[in-house]
PDB file of N, CA and C in Angstrom:
ATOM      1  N   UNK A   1       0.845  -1.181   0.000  1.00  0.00           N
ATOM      2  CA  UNK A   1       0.000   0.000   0.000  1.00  0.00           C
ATOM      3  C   UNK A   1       0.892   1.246   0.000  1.00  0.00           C
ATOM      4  N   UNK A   2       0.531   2.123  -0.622  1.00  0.00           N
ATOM      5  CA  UNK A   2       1.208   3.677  -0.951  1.00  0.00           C
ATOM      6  C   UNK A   2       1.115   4.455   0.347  1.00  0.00           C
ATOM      7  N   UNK A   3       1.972   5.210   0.686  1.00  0.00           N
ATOM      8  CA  UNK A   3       2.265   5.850   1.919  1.00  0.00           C
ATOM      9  C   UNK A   3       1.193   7.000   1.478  1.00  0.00           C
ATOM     10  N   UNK A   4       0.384   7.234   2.407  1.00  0.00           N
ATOM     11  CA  UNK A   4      -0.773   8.315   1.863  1.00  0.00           C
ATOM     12  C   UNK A   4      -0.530   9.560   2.524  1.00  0.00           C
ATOM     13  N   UNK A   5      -0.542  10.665   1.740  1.00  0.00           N
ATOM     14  CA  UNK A   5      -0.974  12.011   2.140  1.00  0.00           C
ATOM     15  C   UNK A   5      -1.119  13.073   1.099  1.00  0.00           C
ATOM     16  N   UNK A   6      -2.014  14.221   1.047  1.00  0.00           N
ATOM     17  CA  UNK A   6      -2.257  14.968   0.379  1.00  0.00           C
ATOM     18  C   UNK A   6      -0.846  14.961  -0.361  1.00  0.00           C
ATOM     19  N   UNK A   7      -1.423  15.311  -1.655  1.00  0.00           N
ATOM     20  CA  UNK A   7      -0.126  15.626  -3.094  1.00  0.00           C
ATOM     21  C   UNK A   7       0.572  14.203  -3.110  1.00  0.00           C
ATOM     22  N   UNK A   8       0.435  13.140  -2.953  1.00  0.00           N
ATOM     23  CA  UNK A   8       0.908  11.524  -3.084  1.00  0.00           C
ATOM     24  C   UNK A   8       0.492  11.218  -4.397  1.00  0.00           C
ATOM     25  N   UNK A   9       1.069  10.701  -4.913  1.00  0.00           N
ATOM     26  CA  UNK A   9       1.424  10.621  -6.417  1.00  0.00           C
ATOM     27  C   UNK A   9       0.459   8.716  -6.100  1.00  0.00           C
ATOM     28  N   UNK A  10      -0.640   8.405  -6.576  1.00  0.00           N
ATOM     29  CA  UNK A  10      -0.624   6.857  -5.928  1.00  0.00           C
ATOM     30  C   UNK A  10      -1.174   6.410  -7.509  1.00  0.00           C
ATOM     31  N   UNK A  11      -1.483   4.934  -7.536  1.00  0.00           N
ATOM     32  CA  UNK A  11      -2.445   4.240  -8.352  1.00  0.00           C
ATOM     33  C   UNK A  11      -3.728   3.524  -8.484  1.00  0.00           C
ATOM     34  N   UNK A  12      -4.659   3.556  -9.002  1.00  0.00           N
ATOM     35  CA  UNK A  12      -5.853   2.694  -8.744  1.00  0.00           C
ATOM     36  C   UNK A  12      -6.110   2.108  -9.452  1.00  0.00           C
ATOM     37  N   UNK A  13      -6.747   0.181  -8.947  1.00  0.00           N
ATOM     38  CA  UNK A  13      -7.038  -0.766 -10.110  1.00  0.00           C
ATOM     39  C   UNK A  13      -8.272  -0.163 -10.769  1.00  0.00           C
ATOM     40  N   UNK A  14      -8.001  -0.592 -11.904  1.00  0.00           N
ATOM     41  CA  UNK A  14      -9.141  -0.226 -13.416  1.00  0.00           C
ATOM     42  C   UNK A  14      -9.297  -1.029 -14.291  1.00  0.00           C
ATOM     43  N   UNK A  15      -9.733  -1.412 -15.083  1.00  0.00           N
ATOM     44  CA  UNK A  15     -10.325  -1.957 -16.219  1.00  0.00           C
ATOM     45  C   UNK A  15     -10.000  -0.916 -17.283  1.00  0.00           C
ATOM     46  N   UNK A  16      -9.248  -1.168 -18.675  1.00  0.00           N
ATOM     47  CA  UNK A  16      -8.906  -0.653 -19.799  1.00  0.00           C
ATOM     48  C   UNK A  16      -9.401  -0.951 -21.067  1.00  0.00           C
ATOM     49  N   UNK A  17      -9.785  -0.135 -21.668  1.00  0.00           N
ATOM     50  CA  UNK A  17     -10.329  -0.916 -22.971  1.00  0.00           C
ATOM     51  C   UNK A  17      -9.792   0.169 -24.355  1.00  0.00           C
ATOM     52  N   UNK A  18     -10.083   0.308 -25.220  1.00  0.00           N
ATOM     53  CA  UNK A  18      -9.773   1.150 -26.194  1.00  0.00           C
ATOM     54  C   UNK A  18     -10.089   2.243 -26.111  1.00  0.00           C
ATOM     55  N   UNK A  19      -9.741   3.673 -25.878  1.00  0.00           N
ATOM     56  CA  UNK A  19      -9.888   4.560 -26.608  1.00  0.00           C
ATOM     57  C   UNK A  19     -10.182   5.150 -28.147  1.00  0.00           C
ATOM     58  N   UNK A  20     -11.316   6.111 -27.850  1.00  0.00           N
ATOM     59  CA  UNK A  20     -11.326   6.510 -29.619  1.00  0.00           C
ATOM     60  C   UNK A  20     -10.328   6.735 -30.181  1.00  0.00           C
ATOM     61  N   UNK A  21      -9.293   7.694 -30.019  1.00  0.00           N
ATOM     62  CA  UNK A  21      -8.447   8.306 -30.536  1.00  0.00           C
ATOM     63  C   UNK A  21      -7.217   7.925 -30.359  1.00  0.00           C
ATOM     64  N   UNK A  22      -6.048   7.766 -30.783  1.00  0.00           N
ATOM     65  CA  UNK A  22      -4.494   7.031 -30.765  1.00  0.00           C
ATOM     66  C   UNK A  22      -4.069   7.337 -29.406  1.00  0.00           C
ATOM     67  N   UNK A  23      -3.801   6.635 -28.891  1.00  0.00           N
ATOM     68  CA  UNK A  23      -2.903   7.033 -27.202  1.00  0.00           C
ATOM     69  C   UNK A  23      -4.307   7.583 -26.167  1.00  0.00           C
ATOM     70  N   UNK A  24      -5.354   7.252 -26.052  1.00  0.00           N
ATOM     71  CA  UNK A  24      -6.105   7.598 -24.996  1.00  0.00           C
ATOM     72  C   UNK A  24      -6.891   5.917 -25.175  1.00  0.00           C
ATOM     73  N   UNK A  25      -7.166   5.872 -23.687  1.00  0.00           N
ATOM     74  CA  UNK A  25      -7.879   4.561 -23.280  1.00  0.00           C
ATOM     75  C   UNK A  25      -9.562   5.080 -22.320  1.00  0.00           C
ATOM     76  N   UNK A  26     -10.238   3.773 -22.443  1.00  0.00           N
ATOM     77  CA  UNK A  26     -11.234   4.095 -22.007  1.00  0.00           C
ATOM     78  C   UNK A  26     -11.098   3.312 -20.964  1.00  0.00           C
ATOM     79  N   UNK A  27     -11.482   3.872 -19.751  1.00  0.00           N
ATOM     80  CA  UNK A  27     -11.359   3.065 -18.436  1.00  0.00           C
ATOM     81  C   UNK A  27     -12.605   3.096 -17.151  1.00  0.00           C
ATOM     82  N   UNK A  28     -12.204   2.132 -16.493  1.00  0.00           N
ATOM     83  CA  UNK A  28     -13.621   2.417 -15.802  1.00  0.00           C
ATOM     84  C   UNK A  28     -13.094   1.889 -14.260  1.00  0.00           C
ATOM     85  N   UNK A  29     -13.258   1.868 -13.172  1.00  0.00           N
ATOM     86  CA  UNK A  29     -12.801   2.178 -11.888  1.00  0.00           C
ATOM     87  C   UNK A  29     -14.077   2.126 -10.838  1.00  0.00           C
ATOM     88  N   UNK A  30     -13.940   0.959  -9.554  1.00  0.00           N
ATOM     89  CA  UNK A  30     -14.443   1.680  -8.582  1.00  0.00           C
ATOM     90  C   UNK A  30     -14.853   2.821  -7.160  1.00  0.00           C
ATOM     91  N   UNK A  31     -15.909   2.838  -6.952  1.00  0.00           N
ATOM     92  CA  UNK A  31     -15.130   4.347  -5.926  1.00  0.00           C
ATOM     93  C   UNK A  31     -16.235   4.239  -4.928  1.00  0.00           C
ATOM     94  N   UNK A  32     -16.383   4.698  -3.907  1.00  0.00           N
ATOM     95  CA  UNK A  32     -17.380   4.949  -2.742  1.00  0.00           C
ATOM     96  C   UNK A  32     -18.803   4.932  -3.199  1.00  0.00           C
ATOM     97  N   UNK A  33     -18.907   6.180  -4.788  1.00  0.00           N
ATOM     98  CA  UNK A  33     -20.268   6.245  -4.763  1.00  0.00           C
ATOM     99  C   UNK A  33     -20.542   5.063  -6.064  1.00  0.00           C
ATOM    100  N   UNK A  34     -19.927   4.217  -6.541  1.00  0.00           N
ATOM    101  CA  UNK A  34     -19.704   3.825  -7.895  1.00  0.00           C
ATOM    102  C   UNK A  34     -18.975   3.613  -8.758  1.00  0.00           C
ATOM    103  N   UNK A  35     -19.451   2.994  -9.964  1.00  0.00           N
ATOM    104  CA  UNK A  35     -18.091   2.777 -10.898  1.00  0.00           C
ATOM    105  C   UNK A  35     -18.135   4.014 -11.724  1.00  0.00           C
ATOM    106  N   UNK A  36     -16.733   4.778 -11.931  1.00  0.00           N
ATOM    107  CA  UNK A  36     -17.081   5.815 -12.869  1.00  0.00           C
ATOM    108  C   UNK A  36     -15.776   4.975 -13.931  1.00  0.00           C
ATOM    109  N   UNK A  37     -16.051   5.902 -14.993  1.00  0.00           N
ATOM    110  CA  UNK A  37     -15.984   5.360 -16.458  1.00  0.00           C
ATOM    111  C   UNK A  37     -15.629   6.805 -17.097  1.00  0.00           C
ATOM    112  N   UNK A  38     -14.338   6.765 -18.205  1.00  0.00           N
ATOM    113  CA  UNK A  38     -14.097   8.180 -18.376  1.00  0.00           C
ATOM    114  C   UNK A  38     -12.662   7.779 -19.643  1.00  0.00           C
ATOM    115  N   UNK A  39     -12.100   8.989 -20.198  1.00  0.00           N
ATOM    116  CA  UNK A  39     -11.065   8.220 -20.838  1.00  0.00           C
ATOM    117  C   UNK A  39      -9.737   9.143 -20.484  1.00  0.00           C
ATOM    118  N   UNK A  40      -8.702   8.225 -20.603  1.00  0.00           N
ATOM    119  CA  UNK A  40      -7.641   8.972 -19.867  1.00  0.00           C
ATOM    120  C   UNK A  40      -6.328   8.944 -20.691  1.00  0.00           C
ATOM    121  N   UNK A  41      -5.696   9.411 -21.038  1.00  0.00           N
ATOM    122  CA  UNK A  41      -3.964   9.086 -21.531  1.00  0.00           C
ATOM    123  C   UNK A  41      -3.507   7.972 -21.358  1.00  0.00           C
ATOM    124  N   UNK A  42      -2.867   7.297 -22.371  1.00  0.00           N
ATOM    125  CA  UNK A  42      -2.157   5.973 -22.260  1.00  0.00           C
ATOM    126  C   UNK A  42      -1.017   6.335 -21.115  1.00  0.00           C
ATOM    127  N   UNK A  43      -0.508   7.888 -20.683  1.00  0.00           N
ATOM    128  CA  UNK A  43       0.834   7.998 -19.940  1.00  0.00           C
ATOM    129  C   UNK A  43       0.361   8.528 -18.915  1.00  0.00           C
ATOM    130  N   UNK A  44      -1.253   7.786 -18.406  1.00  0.00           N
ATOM    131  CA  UNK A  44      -1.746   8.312 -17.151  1.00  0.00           C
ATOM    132  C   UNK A  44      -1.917   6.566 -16.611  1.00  0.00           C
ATOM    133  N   UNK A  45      -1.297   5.630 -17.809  1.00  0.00           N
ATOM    134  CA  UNK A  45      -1.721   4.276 -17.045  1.00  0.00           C
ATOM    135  C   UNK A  45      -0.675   3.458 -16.686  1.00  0.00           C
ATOM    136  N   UNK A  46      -0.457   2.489 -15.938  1.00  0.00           N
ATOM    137  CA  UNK A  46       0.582   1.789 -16.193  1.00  0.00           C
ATOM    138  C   UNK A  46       0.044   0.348 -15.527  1.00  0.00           C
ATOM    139  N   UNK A  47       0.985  -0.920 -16.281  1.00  0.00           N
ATOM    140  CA  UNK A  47       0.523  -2.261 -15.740  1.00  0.00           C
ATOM    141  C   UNK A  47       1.488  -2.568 -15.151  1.00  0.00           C
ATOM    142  N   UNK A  48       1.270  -3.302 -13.921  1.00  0.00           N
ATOM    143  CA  UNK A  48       1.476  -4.288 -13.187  1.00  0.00           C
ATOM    144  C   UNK A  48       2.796  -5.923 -13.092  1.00  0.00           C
ATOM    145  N   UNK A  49       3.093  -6.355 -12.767  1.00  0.00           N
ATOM    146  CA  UNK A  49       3.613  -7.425 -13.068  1.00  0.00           C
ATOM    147  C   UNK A  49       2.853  -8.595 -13.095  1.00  0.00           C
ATOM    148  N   UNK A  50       1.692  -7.596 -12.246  1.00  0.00           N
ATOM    149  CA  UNK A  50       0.474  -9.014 -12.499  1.00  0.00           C
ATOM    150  C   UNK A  50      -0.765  -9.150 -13.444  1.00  0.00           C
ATOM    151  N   UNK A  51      -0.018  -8.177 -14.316  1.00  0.00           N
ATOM    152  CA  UNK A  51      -0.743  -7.589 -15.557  1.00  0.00           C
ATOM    153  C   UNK A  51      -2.180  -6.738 -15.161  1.00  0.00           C
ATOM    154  N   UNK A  52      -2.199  -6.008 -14.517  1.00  0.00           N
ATOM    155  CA  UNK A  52      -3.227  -5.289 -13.822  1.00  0.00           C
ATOM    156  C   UNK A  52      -2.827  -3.673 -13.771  1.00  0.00           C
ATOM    157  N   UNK A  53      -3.851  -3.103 -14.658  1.00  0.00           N
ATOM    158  CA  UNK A  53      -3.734  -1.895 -14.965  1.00  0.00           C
ATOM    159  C   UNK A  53      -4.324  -0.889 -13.561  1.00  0.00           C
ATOM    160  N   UNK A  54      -2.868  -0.077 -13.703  1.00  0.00           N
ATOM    161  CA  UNK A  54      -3.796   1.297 -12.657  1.00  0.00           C
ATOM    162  C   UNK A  54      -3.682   2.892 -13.288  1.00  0.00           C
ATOM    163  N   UNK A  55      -4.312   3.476 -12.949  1.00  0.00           N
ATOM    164  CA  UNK A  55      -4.599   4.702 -13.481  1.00  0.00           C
ATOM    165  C   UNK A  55      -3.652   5.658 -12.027  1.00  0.00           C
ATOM    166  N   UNK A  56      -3.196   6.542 -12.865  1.00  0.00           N
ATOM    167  CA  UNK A  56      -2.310   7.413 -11.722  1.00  0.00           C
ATOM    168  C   UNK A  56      -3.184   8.329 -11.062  1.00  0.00           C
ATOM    169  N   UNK A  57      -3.225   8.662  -9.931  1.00  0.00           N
ATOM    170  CA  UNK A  57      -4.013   9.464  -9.255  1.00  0.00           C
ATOM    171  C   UNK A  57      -3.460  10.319  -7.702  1.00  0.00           C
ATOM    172  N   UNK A  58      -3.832  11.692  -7.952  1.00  0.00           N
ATOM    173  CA  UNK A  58      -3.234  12.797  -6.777  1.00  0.00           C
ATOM    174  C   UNK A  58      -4.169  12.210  -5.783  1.00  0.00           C
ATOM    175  N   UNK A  59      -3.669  12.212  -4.740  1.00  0.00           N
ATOM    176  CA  UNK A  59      -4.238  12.470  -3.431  1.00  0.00           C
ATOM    177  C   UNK A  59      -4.538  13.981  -3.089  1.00  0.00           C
ATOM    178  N   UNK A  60      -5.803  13.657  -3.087  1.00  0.00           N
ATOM    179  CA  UNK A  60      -6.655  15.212  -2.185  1.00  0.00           C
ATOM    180  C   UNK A  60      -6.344  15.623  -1.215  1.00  0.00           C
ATOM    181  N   UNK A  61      -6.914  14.502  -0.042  1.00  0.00           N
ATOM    182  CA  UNK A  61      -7.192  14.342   1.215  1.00  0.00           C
ATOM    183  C   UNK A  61      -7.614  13.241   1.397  1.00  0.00           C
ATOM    184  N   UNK A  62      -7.520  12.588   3.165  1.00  0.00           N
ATOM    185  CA  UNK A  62      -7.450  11.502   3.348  1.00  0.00           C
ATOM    186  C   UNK A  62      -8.516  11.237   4.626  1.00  0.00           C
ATOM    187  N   UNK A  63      -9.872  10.956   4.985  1.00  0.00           N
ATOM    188  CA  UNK A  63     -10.839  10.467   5.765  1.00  0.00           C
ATOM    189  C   UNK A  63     -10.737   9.726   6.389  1.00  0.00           C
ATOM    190  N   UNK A  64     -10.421   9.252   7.237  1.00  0.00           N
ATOM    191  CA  UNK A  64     -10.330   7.588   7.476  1.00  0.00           C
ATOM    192  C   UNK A  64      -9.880   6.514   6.881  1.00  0.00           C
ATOM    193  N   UNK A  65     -10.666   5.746   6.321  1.00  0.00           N
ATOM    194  CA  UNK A  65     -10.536   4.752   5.774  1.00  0.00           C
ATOM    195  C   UNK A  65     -10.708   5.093   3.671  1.00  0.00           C
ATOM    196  N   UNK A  66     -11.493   6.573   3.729  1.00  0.00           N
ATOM    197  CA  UNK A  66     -11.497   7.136   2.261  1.00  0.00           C
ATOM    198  C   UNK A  66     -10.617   8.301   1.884  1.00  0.00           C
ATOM    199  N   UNK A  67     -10.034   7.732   0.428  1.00  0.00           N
ATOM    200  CA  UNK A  67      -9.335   8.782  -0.187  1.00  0.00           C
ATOM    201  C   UNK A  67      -9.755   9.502  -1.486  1.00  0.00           C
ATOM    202  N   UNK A  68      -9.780  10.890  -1.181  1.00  0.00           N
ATOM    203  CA  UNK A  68     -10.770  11.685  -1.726  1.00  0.00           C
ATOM    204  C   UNK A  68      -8.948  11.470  -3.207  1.00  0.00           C
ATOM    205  N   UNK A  69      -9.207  11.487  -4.054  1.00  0.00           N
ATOM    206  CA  UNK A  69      -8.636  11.590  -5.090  1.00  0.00           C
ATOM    207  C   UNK A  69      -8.628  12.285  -6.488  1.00  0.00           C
ATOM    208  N   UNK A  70      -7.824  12.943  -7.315  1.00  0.00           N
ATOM    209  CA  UNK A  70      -8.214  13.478  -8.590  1.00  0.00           C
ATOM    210  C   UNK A  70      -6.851  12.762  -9.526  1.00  0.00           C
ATOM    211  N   UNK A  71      -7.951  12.202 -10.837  1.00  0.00           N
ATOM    212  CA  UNK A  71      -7.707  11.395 -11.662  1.00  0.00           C
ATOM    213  C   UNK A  71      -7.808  12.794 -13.289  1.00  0.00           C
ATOM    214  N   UNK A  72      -7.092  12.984 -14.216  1.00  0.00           N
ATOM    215  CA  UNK A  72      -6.323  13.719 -15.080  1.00  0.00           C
ATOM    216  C   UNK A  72      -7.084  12.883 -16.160  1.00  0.00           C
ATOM    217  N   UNK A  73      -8.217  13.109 -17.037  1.00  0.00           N
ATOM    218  CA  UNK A  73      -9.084  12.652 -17.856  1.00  0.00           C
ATOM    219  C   UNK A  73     -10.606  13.330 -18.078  1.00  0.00           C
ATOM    220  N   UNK A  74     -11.324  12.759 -18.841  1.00  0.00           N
ATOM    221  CA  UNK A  74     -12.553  13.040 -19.286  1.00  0.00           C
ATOM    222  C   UNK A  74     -13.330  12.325 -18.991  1.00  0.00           C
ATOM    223  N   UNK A  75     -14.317  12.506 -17.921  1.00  0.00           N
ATOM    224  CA  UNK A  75     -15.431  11.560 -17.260  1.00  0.00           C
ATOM    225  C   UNK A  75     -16.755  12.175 -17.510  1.00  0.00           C
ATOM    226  N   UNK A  76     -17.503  12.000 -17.623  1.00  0.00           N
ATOM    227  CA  UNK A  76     -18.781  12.236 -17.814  1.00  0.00           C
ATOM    228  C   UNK A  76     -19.628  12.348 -16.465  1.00  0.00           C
ATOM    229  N   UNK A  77     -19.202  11.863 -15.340  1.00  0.00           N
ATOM    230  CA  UNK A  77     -20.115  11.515 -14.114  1.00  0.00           C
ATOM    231  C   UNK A  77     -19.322  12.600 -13.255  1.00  0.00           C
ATOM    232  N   UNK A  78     -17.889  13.017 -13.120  1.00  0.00           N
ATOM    233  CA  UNK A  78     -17.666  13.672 -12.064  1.00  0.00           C
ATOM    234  C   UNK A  78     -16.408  14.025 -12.889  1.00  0.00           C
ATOM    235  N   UNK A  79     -15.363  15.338 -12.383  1.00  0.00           N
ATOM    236  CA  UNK A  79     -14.241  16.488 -13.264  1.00  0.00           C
ATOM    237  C   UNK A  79     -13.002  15.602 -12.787  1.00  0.00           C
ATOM    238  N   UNK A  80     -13.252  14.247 -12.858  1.00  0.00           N
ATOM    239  CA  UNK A  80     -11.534  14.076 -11.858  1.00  0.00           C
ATOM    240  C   UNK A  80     -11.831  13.764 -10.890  1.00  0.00           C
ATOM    241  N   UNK A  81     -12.510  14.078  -9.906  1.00  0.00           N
ATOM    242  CA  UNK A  81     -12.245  14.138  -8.621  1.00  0.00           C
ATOM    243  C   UNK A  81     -13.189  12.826  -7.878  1.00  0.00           C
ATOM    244  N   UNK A  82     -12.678  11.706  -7.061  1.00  0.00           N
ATOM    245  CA  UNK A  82     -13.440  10.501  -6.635  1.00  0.00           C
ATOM    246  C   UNK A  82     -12.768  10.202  -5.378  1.00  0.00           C
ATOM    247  N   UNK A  83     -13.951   9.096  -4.496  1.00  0.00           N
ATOM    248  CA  UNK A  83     -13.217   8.848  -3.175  1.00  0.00           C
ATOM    249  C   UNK A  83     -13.523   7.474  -3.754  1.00  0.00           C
ATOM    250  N   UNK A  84     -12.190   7.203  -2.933  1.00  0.00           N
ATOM    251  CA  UNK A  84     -11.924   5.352  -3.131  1.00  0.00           C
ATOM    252  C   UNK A  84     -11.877   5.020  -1.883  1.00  0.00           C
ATOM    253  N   UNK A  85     -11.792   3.790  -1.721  1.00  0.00           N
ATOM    254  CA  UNK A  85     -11.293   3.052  -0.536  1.00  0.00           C
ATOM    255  C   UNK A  85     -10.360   3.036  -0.423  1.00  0.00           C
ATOM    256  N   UNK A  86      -9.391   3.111   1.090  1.00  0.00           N
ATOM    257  CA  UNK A  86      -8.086   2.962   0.972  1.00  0.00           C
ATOM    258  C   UNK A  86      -7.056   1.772   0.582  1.00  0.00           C
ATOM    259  N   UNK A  87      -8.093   1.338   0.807  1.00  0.00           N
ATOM    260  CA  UNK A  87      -7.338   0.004   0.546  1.00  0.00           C
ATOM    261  C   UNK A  87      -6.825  -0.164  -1.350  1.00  0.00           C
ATOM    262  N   UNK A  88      -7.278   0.540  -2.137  1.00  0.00           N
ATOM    263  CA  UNK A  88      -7.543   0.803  -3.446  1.00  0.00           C
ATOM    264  C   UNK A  88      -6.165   1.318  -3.804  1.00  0.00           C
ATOM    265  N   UNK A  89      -5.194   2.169  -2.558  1.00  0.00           N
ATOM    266  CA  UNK A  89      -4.744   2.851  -3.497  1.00  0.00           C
ATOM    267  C   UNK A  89      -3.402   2.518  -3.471  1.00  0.00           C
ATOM    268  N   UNK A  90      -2.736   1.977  -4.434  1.00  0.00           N
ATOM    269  CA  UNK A  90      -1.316   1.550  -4.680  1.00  0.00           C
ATOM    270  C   UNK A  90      -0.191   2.599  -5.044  1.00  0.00           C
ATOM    271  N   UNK A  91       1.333   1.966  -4.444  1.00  0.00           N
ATOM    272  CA  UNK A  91       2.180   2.801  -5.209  1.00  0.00           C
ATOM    273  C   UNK A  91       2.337   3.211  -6.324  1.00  0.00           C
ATOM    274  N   UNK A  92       2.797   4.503  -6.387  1.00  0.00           N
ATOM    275  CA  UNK A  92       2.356   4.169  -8.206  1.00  0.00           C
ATOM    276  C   UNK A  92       3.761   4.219  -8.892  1.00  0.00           C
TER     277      UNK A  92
END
């Protein structure tokens, strides 16, 4: 797990699929209120050794057990900005 605090550079698991356009992916992610779904830069993603894609993401602020987060893309449901579980959020 990623050492957490505001401005923490971390990662979150996602699901990847194609993007419309050359070098952007379409991705989709869970979060406190839901899955949001949005498309992001191929050099906002990176995989895993366990072949498991995460999306890079700032730390906001940190609640308890939720991390309020902003994700660098085009979402339709919310500007970037999502709370995950902590447990969600990896080194990145």
């Amino acid at each position: 797990m990623a050492q957490l605090a505001a401005g923490s550079v971390i990662g979150i698991p996602c699901e990847v699929k194609p993007g419309p356009f050359s070098g952007e992916r379409l991705i989709s992610f869970k979060t406190m209120s839901g899955v949001i779904t949005g498309f992001v830069r191929d050099s906002e993603l990176r995989m895993t050794n366990n072949n498991r894609w995460l999306v890079r993401a700032i730390v906001q602020a940190i609640n308890g057990n939720e991390v309020n987060v902003r994700i660098r893309g085009s979402f339709s449901s919310t500007n970037g900005l999502a709370t995950i579980p902590r447990e969600m959020a990896y080194a990145a």
